[in-house]
C-alpha atoms as a PDB file:
ATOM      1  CA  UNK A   1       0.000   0.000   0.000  1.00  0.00           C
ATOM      2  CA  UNK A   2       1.557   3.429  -1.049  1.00  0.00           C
ATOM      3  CA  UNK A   3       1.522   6.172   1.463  1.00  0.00           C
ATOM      4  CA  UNK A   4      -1.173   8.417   1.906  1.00  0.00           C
ATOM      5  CA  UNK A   5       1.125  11.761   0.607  1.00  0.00           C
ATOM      6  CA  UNK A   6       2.429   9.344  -2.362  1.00  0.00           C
ATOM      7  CA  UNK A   7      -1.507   8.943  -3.112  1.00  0.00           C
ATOM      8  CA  UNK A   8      -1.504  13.210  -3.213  1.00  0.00           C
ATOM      9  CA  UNK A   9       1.122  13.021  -5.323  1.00  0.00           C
ATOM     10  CA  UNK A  10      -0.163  10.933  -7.841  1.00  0.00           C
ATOM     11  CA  UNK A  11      -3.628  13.135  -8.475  1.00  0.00           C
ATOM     12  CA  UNK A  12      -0.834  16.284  -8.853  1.00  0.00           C
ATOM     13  CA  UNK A  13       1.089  14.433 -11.373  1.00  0.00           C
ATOM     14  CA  UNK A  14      -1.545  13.260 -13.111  1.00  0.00           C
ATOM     15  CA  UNK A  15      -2.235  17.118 -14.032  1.00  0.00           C
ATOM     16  CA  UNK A  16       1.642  17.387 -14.861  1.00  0.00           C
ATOM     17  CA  UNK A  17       1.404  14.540 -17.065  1.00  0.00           C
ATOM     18  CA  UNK A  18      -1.095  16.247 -19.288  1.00  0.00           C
ATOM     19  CA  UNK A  19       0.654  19.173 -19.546  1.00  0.00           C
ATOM     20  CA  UNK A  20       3.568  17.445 -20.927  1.00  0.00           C
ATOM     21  CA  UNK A  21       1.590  15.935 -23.425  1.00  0.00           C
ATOM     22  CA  UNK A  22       0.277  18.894 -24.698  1.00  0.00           C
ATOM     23  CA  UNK A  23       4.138  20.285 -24.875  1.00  0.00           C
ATOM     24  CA  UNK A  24       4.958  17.133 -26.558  1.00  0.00           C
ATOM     25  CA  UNK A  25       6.674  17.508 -30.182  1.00  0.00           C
ATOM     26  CA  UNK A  26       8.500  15.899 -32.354  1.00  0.00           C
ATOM     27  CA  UNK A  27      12.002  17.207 -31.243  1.00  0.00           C
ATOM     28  CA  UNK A  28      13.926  15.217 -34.135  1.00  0.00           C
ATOM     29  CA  UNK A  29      12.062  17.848 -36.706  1.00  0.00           C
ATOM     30  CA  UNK A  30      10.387  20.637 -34.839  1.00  0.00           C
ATOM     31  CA  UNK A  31      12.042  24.585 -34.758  1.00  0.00           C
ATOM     32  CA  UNK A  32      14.816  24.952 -32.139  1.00  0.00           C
ATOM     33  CA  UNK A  33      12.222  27.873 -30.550  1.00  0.00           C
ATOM     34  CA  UNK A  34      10.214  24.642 -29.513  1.00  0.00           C
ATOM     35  CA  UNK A  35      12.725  22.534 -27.869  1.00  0.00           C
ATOM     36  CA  UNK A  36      13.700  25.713 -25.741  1.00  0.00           C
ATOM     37  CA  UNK A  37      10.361  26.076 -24.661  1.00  0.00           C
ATOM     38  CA  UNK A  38      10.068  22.521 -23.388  1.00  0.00           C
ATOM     39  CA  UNK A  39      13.177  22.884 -21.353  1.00  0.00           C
ATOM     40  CA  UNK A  40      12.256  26.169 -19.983  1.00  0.00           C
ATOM     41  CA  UNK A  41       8.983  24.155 -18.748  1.00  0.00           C
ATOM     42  CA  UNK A  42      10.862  21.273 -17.422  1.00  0.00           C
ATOM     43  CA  UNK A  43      13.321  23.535 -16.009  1.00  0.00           C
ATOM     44  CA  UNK A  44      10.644  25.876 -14.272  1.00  0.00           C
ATOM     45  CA  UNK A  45       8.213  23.080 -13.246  1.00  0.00           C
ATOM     46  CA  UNK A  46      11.363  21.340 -10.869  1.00  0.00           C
ATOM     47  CA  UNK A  47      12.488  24.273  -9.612  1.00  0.00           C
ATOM     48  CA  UNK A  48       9.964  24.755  -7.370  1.00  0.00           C
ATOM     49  CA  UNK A  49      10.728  21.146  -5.219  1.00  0.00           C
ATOM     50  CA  UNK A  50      11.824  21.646  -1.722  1.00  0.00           C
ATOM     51  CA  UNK A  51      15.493  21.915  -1.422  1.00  0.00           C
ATOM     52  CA  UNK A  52      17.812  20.744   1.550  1.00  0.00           C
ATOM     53  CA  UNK A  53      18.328  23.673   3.611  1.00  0.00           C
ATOM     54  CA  UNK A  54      21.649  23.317   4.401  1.00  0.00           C
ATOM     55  CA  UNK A  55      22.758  21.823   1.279  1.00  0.00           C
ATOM     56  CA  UNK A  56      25.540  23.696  -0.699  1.00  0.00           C
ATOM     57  CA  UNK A  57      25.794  23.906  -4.075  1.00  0.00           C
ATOM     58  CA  UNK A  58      28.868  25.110  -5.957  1.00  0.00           C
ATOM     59  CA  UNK A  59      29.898  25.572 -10.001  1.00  0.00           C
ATOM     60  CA  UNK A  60      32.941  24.187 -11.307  1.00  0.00           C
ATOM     61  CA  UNK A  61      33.851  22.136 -14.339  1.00  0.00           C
ATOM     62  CA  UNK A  62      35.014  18.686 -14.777  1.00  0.00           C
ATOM     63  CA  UNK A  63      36.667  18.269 -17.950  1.00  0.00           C
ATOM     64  CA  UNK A  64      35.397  21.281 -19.882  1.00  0.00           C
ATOM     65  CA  UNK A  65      31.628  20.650 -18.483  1.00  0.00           C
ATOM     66  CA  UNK A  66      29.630  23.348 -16.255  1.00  0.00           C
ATOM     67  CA  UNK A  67      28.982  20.604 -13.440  1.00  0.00           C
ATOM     68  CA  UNK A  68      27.371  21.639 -10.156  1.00  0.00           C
ATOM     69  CA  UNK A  69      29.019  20.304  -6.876  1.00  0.00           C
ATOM     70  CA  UNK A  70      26.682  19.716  -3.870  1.00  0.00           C
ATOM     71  CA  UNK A  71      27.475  19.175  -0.286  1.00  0.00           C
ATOM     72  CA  UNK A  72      25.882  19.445   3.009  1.00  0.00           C
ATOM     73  CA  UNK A  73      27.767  19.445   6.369  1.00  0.00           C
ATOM     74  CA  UNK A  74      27.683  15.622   6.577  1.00  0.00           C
ATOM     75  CA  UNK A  75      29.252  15.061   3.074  1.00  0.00           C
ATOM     76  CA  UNK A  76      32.033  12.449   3.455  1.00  0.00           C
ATOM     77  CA  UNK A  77      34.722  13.089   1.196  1.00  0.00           C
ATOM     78  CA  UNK A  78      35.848   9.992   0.454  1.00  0.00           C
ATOM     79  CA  UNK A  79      32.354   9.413  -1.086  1.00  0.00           C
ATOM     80  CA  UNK A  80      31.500  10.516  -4.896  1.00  0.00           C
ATOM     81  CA  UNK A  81      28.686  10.455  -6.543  1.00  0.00           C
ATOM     82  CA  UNK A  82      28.873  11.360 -10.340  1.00  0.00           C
ATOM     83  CA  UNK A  83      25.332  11.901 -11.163  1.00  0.00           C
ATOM     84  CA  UNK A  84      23.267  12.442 -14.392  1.00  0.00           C
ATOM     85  CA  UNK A  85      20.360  13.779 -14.087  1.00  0.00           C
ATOM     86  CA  UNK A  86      17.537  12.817 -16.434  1.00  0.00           C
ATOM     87  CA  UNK A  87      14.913  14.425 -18.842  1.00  0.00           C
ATOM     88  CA  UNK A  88      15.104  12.352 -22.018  1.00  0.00           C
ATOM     89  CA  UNK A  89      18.556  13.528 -23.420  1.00  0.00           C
ATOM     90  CA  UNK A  90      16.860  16.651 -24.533  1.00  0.00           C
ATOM     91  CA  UNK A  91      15.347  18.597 -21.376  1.00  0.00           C
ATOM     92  CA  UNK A  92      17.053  19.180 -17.658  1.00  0.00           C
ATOM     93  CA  UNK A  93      20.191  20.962 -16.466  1.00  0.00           C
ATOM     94  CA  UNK A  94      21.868  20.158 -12.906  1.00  0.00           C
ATOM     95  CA  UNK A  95      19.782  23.674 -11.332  1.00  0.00           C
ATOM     96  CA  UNK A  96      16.536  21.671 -12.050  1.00  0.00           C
ATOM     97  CA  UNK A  97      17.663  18.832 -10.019  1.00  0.00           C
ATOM     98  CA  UNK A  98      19.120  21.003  -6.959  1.00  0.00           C
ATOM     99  CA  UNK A  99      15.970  19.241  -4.961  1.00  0.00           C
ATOM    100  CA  UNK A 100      16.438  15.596  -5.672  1.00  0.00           C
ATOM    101  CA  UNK A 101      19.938  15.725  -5.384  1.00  0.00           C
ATOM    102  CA  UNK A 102      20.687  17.647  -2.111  1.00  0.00           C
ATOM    103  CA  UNK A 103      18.470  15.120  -0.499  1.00  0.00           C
ATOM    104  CA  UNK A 104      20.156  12.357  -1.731  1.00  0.00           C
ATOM    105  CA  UNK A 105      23.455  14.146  -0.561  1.00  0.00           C
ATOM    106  CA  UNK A 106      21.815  14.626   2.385  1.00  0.00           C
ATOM    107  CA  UNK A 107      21.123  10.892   3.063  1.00  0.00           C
ATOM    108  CA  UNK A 108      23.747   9.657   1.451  1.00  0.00           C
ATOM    109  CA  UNK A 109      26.099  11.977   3.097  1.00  0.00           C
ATOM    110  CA  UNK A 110      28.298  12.002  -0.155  1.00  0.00           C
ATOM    111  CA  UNK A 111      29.212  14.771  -1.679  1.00  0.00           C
ATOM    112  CA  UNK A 112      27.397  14.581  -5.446  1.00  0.00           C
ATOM    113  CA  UNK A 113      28.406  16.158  -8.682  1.00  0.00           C
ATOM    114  CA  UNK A 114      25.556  17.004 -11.161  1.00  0.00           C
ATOM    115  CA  UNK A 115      27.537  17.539 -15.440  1.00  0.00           C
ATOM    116  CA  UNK A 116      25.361  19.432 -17.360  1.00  0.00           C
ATOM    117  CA  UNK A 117      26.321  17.416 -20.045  1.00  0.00           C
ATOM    118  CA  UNK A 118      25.507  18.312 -23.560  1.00  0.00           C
ATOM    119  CA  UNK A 119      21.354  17.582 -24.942  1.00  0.00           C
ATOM    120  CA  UNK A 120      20.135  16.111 -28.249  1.00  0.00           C
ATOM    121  CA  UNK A 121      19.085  17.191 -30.932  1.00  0.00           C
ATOM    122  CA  UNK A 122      21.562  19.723 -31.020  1.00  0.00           C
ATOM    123  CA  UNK A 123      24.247  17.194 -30.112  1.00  0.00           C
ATOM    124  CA  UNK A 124      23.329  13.601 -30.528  1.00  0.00           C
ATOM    125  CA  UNK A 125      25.179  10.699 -29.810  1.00  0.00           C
ATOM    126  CA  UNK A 126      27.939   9.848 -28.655  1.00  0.00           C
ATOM    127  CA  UNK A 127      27.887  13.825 -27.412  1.00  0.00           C
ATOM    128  CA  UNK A 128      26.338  12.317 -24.134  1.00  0.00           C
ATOM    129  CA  UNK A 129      28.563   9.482 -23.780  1.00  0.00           C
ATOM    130  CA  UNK A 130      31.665  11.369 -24.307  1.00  0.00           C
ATOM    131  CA  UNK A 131      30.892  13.912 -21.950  1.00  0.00           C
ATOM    132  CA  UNK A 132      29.746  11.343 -19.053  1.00  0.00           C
ATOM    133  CA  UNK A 133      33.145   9.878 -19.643  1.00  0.00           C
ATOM    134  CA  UNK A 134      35.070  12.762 -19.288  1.00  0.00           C
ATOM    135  CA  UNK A 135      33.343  14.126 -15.981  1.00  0.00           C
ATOM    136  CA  UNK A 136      34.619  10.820 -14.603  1.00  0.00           C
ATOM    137  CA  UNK A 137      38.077  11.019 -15.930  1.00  0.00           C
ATOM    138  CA  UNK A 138      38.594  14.559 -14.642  1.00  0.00           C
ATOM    139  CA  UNK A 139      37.497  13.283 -11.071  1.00  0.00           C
ATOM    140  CA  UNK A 140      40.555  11.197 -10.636  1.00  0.00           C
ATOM    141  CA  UNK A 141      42.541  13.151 -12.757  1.00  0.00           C
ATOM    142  CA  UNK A 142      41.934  16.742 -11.809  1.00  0.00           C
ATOM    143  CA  UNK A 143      39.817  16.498  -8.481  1.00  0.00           C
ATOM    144  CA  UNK A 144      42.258  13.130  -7.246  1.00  0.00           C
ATOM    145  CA  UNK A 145      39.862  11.017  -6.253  1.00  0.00           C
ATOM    146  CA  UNK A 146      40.267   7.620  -6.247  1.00  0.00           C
ATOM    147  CA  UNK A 147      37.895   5.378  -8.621  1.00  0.00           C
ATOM    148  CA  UNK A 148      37.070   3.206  -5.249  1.00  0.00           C
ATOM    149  CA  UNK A 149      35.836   6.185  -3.857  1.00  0.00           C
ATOM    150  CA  UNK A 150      33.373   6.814  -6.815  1.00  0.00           C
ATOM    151  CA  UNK A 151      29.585   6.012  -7.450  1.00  0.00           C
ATOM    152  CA  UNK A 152      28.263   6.968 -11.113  1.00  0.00           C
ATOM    153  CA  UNK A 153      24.229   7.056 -11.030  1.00  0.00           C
ATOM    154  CA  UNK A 154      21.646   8.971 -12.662  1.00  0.00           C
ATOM    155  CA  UNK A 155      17.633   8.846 -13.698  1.00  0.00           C
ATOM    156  CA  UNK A 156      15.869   7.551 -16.780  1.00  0.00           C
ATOM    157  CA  UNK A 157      18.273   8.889 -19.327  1.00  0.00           C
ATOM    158  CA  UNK A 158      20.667   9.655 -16.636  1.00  0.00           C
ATOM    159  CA  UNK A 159      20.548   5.512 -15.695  1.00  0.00           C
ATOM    160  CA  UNK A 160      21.242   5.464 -19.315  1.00  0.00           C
ATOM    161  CA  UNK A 161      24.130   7.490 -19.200  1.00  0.00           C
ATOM    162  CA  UNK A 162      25.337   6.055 -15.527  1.00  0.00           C
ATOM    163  CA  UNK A 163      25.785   2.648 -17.170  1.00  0.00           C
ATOM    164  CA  UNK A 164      26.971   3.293 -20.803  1.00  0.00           C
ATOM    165  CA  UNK A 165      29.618   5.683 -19.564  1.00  0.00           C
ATOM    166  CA  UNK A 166      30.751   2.681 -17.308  1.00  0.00           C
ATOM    167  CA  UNK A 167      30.522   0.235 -20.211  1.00  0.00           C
ATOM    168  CA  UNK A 168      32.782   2.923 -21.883  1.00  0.00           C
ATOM    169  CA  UNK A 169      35.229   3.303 -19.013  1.00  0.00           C
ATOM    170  CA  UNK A 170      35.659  -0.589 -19.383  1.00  0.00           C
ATOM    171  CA  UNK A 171      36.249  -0.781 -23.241  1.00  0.00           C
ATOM    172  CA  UNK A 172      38.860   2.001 -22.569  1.00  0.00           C
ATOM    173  CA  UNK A 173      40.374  -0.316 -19.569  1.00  0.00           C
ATOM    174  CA  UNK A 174      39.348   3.070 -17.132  1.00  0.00           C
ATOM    175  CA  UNK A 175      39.112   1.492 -13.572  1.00  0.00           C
ATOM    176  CA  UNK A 176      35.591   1.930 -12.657  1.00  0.00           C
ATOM    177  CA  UNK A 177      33.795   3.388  -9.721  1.00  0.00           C
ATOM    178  CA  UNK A 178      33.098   0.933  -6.350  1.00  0.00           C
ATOM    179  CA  UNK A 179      29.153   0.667  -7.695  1.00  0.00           C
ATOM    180  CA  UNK A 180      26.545   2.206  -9.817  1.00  0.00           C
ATOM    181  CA  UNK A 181      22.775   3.294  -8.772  1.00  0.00           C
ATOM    182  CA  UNK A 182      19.930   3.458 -11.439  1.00  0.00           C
ATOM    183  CA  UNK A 183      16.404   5.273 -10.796  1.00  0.00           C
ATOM    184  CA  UNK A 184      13.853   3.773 -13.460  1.00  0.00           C
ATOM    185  CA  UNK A 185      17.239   3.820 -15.963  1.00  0.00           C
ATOM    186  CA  UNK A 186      16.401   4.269 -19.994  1.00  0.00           C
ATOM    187  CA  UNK A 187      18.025   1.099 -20.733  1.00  0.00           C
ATOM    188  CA  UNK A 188      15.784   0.342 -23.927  1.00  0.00           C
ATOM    189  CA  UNK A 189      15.154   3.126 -26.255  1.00  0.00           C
ATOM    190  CA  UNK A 190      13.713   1.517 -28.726  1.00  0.00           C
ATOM    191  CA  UNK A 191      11.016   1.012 -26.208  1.00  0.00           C
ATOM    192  CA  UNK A 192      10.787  -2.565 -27.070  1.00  0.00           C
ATOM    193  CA  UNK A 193      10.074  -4.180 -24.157  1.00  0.00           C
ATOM    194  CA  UNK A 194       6.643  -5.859 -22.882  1.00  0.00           C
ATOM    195  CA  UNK A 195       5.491  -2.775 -20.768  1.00  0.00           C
ATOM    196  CA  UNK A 196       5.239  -0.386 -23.774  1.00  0.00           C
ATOM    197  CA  UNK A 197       1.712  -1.152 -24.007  1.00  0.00           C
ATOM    198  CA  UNK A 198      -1.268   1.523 -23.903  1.00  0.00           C
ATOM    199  CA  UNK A 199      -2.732  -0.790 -20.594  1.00  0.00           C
ATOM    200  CA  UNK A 200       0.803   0.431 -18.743  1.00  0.00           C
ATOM    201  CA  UNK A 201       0.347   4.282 -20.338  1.00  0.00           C
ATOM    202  CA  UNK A 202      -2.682   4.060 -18.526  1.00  0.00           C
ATOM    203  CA  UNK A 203      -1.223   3.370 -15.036  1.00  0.00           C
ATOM    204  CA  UNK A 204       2.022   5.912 -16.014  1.00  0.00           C
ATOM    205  CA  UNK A 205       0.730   9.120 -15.064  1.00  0.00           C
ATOM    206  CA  UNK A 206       3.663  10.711 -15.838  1.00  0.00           C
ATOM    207  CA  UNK A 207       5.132   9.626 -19.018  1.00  0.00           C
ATOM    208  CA  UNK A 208       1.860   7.750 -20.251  1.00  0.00           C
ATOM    209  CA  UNK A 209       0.436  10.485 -21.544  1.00  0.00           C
ATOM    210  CA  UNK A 210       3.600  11.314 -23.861  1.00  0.00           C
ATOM    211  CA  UNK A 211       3.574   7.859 -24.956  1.00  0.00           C
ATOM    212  CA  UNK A 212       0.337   7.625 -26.630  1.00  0.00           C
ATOM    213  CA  UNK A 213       0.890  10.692 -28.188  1.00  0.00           C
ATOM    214  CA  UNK A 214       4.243   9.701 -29.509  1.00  0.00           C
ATOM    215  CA  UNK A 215       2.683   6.113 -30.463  1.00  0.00           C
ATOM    216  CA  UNK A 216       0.273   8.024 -32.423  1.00  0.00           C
ATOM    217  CA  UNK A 217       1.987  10.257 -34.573  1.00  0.00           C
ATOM    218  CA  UNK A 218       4.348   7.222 -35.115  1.00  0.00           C
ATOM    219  CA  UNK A 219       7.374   8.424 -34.072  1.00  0.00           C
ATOM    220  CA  UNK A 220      10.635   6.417 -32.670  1.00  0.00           C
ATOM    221  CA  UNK A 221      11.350   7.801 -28.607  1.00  0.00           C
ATOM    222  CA  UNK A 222      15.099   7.584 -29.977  1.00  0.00           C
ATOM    223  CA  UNK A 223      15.978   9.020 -33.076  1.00  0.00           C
ATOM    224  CA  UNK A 224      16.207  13.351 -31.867  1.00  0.00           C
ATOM    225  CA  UNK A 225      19.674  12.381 -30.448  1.00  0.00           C
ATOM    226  CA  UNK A 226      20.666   8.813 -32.575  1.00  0.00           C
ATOM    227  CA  UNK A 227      21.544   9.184 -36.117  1.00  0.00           C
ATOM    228  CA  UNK A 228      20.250   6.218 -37.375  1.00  0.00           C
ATOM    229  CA  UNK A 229      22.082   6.311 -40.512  1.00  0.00           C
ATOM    230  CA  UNK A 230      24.964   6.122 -38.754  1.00  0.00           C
ATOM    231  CA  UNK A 231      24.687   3.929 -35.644  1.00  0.00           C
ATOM    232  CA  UNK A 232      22.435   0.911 -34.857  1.00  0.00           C
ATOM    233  CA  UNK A 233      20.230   1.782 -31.607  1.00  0.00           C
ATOM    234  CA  UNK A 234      21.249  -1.972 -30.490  1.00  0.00           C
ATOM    235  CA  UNK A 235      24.550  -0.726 -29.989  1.00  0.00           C
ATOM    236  CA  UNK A 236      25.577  -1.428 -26.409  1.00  0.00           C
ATOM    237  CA  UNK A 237      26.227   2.595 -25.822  1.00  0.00           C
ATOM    238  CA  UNK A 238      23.289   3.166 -26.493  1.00  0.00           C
ATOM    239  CA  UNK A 239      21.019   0.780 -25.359  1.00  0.00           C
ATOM    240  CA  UNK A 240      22.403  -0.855 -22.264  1.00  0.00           C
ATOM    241  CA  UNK A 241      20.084  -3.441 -21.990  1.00  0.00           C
ATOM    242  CA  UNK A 242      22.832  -5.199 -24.514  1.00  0.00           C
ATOM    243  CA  UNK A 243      25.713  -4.553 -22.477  1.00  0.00           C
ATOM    244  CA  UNK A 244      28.228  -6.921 -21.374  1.00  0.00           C
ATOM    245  CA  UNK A 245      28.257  -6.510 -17.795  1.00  0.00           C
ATOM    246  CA  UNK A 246      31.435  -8.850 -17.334  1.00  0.00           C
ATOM    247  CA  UNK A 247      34.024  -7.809 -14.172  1.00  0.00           C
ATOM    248  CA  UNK A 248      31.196  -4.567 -13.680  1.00  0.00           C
ATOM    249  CA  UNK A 249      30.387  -2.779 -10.750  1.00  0.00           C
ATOM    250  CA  UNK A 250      27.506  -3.924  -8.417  1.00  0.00           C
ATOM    251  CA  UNK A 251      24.566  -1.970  -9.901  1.00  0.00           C
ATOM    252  CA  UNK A 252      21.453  -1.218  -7.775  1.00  0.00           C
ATOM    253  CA  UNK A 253      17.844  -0.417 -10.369  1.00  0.00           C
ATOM    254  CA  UNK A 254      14.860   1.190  -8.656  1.00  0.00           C
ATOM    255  CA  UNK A 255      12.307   1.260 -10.478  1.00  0.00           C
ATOM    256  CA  UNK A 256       7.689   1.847 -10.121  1.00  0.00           C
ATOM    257  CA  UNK A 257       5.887  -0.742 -10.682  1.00  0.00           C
ATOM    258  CA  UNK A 258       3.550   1.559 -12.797  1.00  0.00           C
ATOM    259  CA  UNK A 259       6.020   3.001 -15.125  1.00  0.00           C
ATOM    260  CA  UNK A 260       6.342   2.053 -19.191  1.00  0.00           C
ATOM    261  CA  UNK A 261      10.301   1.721 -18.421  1.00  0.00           C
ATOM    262  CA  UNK A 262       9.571  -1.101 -16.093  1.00  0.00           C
ATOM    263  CA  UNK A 263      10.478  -3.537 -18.820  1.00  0.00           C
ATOM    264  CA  UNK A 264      13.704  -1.497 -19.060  1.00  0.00           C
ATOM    265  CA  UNK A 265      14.850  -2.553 -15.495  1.00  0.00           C
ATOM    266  CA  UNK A 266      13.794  -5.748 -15.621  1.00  0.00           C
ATOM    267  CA  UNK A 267      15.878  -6.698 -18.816  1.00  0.00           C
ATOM    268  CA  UNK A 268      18.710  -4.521 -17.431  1.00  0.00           C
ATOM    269  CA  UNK A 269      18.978  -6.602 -14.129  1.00  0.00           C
ATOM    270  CA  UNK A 270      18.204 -10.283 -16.959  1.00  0.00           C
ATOM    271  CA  UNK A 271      21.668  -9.021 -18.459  1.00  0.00           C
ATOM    272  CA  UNK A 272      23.183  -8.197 -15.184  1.00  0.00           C
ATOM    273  CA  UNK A 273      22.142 -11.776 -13.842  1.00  0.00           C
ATOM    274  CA  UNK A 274      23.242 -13.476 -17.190  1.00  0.00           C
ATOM    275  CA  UNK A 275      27.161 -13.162 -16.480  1.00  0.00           C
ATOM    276  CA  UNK A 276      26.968 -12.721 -12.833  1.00  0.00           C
ATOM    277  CA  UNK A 277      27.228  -9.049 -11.986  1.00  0.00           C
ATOM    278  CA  UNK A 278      26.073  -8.549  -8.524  1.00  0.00           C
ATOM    279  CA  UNK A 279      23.527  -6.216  -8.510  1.00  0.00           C
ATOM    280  CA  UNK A 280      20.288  -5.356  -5.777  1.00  0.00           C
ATOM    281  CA  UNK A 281      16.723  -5.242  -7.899  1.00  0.00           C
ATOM    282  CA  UNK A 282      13.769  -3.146  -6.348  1.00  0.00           C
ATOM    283  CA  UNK A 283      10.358  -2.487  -7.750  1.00  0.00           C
ATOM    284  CA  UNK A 284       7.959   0.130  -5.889  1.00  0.00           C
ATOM    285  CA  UNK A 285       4.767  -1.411  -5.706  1.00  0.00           C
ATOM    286  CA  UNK A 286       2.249   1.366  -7.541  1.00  0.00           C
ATOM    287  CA  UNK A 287       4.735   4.742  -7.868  1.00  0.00           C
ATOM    288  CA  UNK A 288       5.487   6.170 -11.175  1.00  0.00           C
ATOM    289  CA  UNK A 289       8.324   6.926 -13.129  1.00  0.00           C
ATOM    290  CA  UNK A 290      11.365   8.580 -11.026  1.00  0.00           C
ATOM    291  CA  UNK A 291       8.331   9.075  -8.270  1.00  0.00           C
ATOM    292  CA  UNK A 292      11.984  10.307  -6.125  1.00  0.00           C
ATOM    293  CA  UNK A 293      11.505  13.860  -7.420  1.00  0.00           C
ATOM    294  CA  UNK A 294       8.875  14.127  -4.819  1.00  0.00           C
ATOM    295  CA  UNK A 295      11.662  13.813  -2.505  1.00  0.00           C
ATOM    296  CA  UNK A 296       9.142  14.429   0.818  1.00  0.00           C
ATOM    297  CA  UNK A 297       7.546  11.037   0.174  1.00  0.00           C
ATOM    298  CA  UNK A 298       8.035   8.618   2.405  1.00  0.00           C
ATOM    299  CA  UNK A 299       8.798   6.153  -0.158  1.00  0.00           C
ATOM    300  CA  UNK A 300      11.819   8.756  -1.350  1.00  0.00           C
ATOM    301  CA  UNK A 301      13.292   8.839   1.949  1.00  0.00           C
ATOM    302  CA  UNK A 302      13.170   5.752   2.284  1.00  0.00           C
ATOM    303  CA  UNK A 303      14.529   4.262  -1.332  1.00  0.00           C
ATOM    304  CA  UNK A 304      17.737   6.795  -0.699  1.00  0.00           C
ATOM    305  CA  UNK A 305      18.259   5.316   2.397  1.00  0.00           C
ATOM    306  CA  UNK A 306      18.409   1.573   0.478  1.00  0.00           C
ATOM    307  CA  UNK A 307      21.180   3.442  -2.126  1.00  0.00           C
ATOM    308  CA  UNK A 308      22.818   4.883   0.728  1.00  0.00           C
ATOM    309  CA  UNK A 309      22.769   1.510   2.590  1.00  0.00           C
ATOM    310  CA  UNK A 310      24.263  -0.175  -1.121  1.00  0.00           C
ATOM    311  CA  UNK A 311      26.773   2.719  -1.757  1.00  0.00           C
ATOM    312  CA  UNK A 312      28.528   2.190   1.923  1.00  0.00           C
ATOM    313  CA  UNK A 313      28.469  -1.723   1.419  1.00  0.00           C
ATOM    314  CA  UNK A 314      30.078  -1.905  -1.906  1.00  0.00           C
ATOM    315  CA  UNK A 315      32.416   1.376  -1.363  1.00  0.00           C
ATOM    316  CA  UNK A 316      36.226   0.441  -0.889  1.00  0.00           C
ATOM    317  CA  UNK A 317      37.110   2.710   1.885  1.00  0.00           C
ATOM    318  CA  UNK A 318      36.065   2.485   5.280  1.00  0.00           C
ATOM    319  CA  UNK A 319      33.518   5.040   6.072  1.00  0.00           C
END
C-alpha cells in the first residue's frame, strides 16, 4: 500500500502529465524555438521542489563541463557520486535537479556532482557518452579522487548514461567506480520491451500520456539524439540493456511498478544476472516513473536510504 502523501502526489502528477503531453513535439524535426520552450517548462516546473536547507551547491567544471558540486555538512569526502540527471537527453540541467539531489546528498552523506552534459538534438550521440566519460576522468585526474571512492548514477536517461559511460570506461580499460545506482534507468530506447503497451500508459501518469501521443503520430522515442544512418540503436552505448556486464560494478535499479520503463529494469537486471554481476533489484509497488523527485515522500526517503545503505556496502574505503 503506497503512502497516503504518495496517493496526493499521484492526483498532482496526473495534471503534470497532461501538460507534458500537450508540450509534446516531435524534437527530431520541430524549430529549435520549440525545444527551448520545453526545457524552460521542465526547467521551471522542478524548480519549485523543496530543497535541503543546508545543502551547498557550488559551479565548477570537470573536464570542460559546467557541473554543479553539492554538499551538506555531513558530506564524506571519500564518497562521490557522479550523477546524471535525467529528462530524455533533450530537457534538464543540474539547477533543475538542486531538490532531488541535495536530499540524496543529504542521506547519502556524499558529496554529489551534477555535469550538465551536452542535450540532443543539437548534439546527438555519442555527445552524451563522451561527456559522461570525461566528468569521470577529470574526477581522478583533476579532483584526485580515487575510482574506489566513486559512485556513477543517474535517472531515466541519466541511468542510461550512468551505465553506458561505465561500459565505456571498461572498453577504454578506465578502472571503474566501487558501484553504480539506477532510478527507473532508460536502458531500452527503442522502447521494445513488454510494458510499452497503452494498458501500462494508462497506469504511467507521468510519461503515459507522452507515450500515446508519440505512439500516435508514429514516431521512434530515440531518433532526436541517434543518427540512425549512422549507428544501430542496439549498440551497447546506447542501449544498455545489450551490455556486457562482465568484471562490472555492483549496480542497484529502482524502479515503479507503474512506469512504461519497467520492462527497461527488468531486462537490465536479466543481463546483469546473465554473467553474474552482482547487482540489488527493487520495484515500488504502484509509484510512477522517477516518483523520487517528490523527494518528501516517504517512499523517497526511504529508497535513498536503500542506495545509501548499497553505496557504503560496496564502497572500498572504510567510512
Amino acid at each position: 500500500m503506497i503512502s497516503e502523501e504518495a496517493q496526493k502526489s499521484i492526483k498532482r502528477y496526473s495534471s503534470l502529465g497532461s501538460l507534458i503531453k500537450a508540450l509534446y513535439f516531435n524534437p527530431s524535426k520541430d524549430a529549435k524555438f520549440r525545444v527551448m520552450f520545453q526545457r524552460l517548462n521542465y526547467n521551471f516546473a522542478l524548480k519549485f521542489n523543496p530543497k535541503l536547507k543546508d545543502a551547498n551547491y557550488e559551479e565548477l567544471y570537470l573536464g570542460g563541463i559546467r557541473t554543479l558540486k553539492i554538499t551538506t555538512p555531513k558530506s564524506d569526502p571519500n564518497k562521490n557520486i557522479l550523477y546524471f540527471h535525467g529528462g530524455a537527453y533533450i530537457v534538464g540541467n543540474p539547477e533543475a535537479y538542486k531538490s532531488l539531489v541535495g536530499h540524496l546528498a543529504g542521506i547519502t552523506e556524499a558529496t554529489i556532482y551534477v555535469p550538465d552534459y551536452r542535450l540532443a538534438p543539437e548534439n546527438k550521440f555519442p555527445s552524451q557518452l563522451n561527456d559522461g566519460v570525461e566528468c569521470y576522468k577529470a574526477l581522478i585526474n583533476d579532483l584526485n579522487i580515487n575510482p574506489s571512492q566513486i559512485i556513477v548514477g543517474g535517472d531515466s536517461a541519466g541511468g542510461n548514461l550512468s551505465l553506458v559511460t561505465c561500459l565505456k570506461l571498461k572498453e577504454l580499460g578506465i578502472e571503474m567506480p566501487s558501484s553504480i545506482i539506477c532510478i527507473s534507468p532508460w536502458a531500452d530506447p527503442e522502447g521494445t520491451g513488454d510494458t510499452y503497451t497503452t494498458e501500462m500508459a494508462e497506469k504511467d501518469i507521468l510519461m503515459g500520456p507522452v507515450f500515446k501521443k508519440m505512439w500516435n503520430y508514429g514516431h521512434q522515442s530515440f531518433l532526436y539524439f541517434v543518427d540512425e544512418n549512422e549507428y544501430e540503436i542496439n549498440d551497447p552505448f546506447i542501449s544498455p540493456i545489450y551490455g556486457d556486464y562482465t568484471n562490472f560494478p555492483p549496480v542497484m535499479i529502482q524502479v515503479g511498478s507503474h512506469e512504461i520503463l519497467l520492462s527497461d529494469a527488468k531486462r537490465l537486471k536479466e543481463a546483469l544476472d546473465k554473467v553474474g554481476c552482482v547487482n540489488e533489484y527493487i520495484e515500488w509497488e504502484g509509484l510512477w516513473h522517477v516518483f523520487q523527485l517528490e523527494v518528501k515522500l516517504p517512499e523517497t526517503i526511504k529508497s535513498f536510504n536503500i542506495f545509501s545503505e548499497f553505496i557504503d556496502k560496496h564502497i572500498k574505503v572504510k567510512i
